[in-house]
Protein backbone atom coordinates (compact mmCIF):
# COMPACT_ATOMS: atom_id res chain seq x y z
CA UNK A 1 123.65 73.16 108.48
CA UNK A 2 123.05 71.80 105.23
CA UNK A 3 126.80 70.30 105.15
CA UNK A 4 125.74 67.57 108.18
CA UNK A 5 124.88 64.61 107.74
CA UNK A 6 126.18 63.94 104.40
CA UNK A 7 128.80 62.23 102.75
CA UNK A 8 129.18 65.33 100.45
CA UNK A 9 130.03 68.55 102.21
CA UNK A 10 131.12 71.55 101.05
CA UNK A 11 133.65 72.04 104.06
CA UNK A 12 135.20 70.05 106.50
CA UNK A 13 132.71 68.10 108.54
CA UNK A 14 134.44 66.31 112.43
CA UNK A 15 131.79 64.35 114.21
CA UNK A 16 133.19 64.22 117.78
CA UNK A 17 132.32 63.76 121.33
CA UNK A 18 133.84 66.60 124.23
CA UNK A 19 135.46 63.47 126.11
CA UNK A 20 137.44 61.97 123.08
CA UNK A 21 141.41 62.13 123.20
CA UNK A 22 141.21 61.61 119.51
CA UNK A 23 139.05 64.79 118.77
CA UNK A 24 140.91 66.97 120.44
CA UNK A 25 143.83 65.61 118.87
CA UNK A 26 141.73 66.02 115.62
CA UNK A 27 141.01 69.63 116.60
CA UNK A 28 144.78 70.70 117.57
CA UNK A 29 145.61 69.65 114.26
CA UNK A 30 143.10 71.91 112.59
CA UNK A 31 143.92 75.00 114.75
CA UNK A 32 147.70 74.57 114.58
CA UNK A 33 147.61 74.10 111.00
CA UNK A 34 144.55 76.75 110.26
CA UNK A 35 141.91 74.26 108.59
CA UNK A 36 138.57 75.61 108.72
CA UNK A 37 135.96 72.65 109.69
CA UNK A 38 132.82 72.44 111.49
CA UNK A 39 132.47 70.78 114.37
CA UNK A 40 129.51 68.35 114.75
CA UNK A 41 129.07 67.09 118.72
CA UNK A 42 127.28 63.79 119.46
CA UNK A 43 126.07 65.02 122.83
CA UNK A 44 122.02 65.09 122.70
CA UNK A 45 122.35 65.26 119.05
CA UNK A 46 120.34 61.48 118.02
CA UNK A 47 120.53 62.62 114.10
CA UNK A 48 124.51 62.99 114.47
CA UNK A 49 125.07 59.67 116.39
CA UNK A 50 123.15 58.04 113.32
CA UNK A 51 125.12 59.36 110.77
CA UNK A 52 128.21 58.36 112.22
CA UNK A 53 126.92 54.66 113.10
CA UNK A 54 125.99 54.94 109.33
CA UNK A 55 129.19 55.85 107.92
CA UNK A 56 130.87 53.23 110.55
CA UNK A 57 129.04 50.48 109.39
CA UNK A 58 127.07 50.59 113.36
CA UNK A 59 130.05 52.00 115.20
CA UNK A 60 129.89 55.26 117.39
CA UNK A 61 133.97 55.91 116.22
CA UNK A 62 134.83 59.68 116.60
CA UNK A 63 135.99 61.58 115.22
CA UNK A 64 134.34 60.65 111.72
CA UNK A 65 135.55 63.03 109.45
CA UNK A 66 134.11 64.07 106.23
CA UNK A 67 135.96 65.82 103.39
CA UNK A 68 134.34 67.85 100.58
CA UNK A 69 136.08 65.26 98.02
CA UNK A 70 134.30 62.70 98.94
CA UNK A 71 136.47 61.00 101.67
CA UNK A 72 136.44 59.75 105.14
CA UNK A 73 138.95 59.25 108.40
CA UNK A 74 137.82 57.92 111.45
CA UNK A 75 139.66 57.95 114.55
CA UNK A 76 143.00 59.37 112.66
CA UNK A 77 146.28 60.23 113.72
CA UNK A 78 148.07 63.53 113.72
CA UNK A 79 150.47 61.67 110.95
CA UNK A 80 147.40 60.84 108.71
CA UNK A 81 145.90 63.64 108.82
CA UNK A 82 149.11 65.51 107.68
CA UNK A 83 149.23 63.09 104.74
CA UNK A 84 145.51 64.09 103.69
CA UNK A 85 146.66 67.56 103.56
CA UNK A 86 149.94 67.24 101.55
């Protein structure tokens, strides 16, 4: 798992919770469009949570989502994630 909890991955990195709209949104996108990403969940997982809050300047916003270029969307839509793939 050495691609958590850093702002440089080598893949696709979500942070998300199981009762988010936004993550599943998140993850319809990825399966529809076949992007590979791993999934990180927040449930009983105090490291994640912390990472995110980090990255959020103290917010818990899911789905954080970390790119191997560097970049991050939180809590996108299904139009900006299509522009970070064109």
């Amino acid at each position: 798992m050495s691609d958590c909890y850093t702002l440089n991955p080598t893949q696709i990195v979500m942070y998300a919770t199981e009762y988010c709209p936004d993550c599943l949104r998140a993850k319809k996108f990825f399966e529809a469009n076949n992007i590979p990403y791993l999934r990180v969940g927040l449930e009983g997982d105090h490291k994640a949570t912390e990472f995110v809050m980090h990255v959020n300047n103290g917010n818990r916003s899911v789905p954080t989502i970390i790119f191997p270029d560097g970049s991050v969307l939180v809590e996108p839509g299904w139009e900006e994630l299509k522009q970070k793939f064109n």
